[in-house]
Protein backbone atom coordinates (compact mmCIF):
# COMPACT_ATOMS: atom_id res chain seq x y z
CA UNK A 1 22.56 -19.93 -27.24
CA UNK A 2 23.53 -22.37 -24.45
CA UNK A 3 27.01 -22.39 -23.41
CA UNK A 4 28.69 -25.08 -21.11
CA UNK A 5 32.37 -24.86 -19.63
CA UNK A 6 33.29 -28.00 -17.73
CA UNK A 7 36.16 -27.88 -14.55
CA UNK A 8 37.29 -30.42 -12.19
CA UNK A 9 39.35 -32.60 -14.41
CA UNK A 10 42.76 -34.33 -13.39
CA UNK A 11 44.78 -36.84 -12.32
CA UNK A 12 44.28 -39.17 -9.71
CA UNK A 13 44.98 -42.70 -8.09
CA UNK A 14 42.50 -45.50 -8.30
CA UNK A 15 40.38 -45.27 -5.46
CA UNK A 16 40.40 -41.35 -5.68
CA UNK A 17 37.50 -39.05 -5.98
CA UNK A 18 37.29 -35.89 -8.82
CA UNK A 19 34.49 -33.96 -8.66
CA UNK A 20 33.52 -31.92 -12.26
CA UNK A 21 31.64 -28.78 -12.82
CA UNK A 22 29.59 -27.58 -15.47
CA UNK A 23 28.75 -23.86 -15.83
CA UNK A 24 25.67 -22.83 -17.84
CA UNK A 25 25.18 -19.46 -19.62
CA UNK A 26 22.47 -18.17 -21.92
CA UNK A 27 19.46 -19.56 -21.00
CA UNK A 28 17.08 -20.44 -18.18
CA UNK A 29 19.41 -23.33 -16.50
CA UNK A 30 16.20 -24.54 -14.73
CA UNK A 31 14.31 -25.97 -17.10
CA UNK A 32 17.65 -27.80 -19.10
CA UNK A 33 18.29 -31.58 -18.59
CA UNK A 34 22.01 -31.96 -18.45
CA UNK A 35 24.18 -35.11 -18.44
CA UNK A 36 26.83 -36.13 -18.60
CA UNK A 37 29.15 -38.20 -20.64
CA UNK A 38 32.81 -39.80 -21.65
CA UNK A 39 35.04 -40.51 -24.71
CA UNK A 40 37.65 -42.74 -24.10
CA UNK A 41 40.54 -42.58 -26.48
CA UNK A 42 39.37 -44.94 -29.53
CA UNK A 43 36.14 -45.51 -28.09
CA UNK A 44 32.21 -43.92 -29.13
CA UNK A 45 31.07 -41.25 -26.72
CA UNK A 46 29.36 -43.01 -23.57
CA UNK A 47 26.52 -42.12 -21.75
CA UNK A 48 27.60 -41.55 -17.85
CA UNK A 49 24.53 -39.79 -15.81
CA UNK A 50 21.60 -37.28 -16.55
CA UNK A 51 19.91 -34.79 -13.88
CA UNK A 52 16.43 -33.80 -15.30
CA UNK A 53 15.46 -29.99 -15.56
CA UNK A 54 12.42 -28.81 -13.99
CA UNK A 55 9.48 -30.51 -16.24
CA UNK A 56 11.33 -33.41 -15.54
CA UNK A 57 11.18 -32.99 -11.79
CA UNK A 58 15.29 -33.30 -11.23
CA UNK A 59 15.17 -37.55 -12.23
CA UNK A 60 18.27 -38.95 -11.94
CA UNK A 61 19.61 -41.85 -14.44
CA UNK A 62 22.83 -43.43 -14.12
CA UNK A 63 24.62 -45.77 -16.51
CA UNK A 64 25.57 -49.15 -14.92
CA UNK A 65 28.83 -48.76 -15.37
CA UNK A 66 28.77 -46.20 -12.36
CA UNK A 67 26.22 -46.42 -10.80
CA UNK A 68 27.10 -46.51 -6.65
CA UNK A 69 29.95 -44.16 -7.70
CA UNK A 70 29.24 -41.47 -9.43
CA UNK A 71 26.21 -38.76 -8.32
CA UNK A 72 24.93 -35.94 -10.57
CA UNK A 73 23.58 -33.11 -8.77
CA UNK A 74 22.91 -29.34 -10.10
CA UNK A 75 23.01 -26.07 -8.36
CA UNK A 76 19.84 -23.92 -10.26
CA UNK A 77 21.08 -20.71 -8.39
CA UNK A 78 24.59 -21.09 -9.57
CA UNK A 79 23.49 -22.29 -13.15
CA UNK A 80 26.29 -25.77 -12.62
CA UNK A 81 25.72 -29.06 -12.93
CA UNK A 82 28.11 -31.46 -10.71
CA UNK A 83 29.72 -34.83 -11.02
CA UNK A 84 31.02 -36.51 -8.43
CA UNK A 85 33.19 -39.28 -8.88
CA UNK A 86 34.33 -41.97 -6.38
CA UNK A 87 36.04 -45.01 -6.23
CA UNK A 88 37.36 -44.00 -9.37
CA UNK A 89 39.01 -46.70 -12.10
CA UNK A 90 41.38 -46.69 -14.44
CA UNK A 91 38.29 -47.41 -17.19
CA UNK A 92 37.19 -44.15 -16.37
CA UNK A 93 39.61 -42.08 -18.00
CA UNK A 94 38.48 -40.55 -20.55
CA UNK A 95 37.43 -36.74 -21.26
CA UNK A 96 34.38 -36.09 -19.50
CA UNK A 97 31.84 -33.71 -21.72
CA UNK A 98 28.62 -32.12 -20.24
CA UNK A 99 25.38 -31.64 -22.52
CA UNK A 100 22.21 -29.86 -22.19
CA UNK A 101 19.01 -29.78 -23.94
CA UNK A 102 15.78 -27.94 -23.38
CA UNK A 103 13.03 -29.49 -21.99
CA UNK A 104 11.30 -32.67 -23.26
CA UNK A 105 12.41 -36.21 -23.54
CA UNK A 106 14.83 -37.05 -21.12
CA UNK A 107 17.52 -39.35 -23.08
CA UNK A 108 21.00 -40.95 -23.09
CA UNK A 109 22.39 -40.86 -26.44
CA UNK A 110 24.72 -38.19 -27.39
CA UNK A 111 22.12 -37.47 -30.11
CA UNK A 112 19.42 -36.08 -27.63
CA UNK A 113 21.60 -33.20 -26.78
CA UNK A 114 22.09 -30.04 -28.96
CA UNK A 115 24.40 -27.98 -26.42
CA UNK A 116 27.69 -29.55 -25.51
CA UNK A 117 30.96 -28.44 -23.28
CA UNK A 118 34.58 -28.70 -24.48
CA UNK A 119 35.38 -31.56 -22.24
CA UNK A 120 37.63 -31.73 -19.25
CA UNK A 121 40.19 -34.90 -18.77
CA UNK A 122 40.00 -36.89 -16.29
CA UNK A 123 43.08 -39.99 -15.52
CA UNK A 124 42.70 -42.82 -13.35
CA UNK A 125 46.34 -44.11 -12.77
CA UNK A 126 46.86 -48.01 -11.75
């Protein structure tokens, strides 16, 4: 069983940077895709980023949205997935949720991923 506790949430100013964690437990963290992704009060669950696991040689996708701002990266020794958020918005608040799925299609709806964190916060203030 594949469990996921996201850190890093807060508030900050627009302009600001936030960077997330993800820990992984139970499983082989190498060979998990992760993402990634943010529910905005009101609003559907959004894809943000994905960071491939090892069949997928580490591929990075990026929603448009934040693309130039945000960068996924993962730490395979330390079993944690990172988001790093700049020039942050206030249309990124929202609570930020990270997902992982075993190997196999790499995809960006919430629906390709079995294993999710509890979310962490994250507020952009104007």
């Amino acid at each position: 069983q594949v469990q996921l506790v996201e850190s890093g949430g807060g508030l900050v100013q627009t302009g600001g940077s936030l960077r997330l964690s993800c820990a992984a437990s139970g499983v082989t963290f190498s060979i998990l895709h992760m993402a990634w992704f943010r529910q905005a009060p009101g609003k559907e669950r959004e894809f943000v980023t994905l960071v491939a696991g090892s069949s997928g040689g580490g591929i990075t996708y990026y929603a448009d949205s934040v693309k130039g701002r945000f960068t996924i990266s993962r730490d395979n020794v330390k079993n944690t997935v990172y988001l790093q958020m700049n020039s942050l918005k206030p249309e990124d608040t929202a609570v930020y949720h990270c997902a992982a799925e075993y190997a196999g299609t790499l995809g960006r709806s919430a629906g390709s991923y079995r294993f999710w964190g509890q979310g962490t916060q994250v507020t952009v203030s104007s």
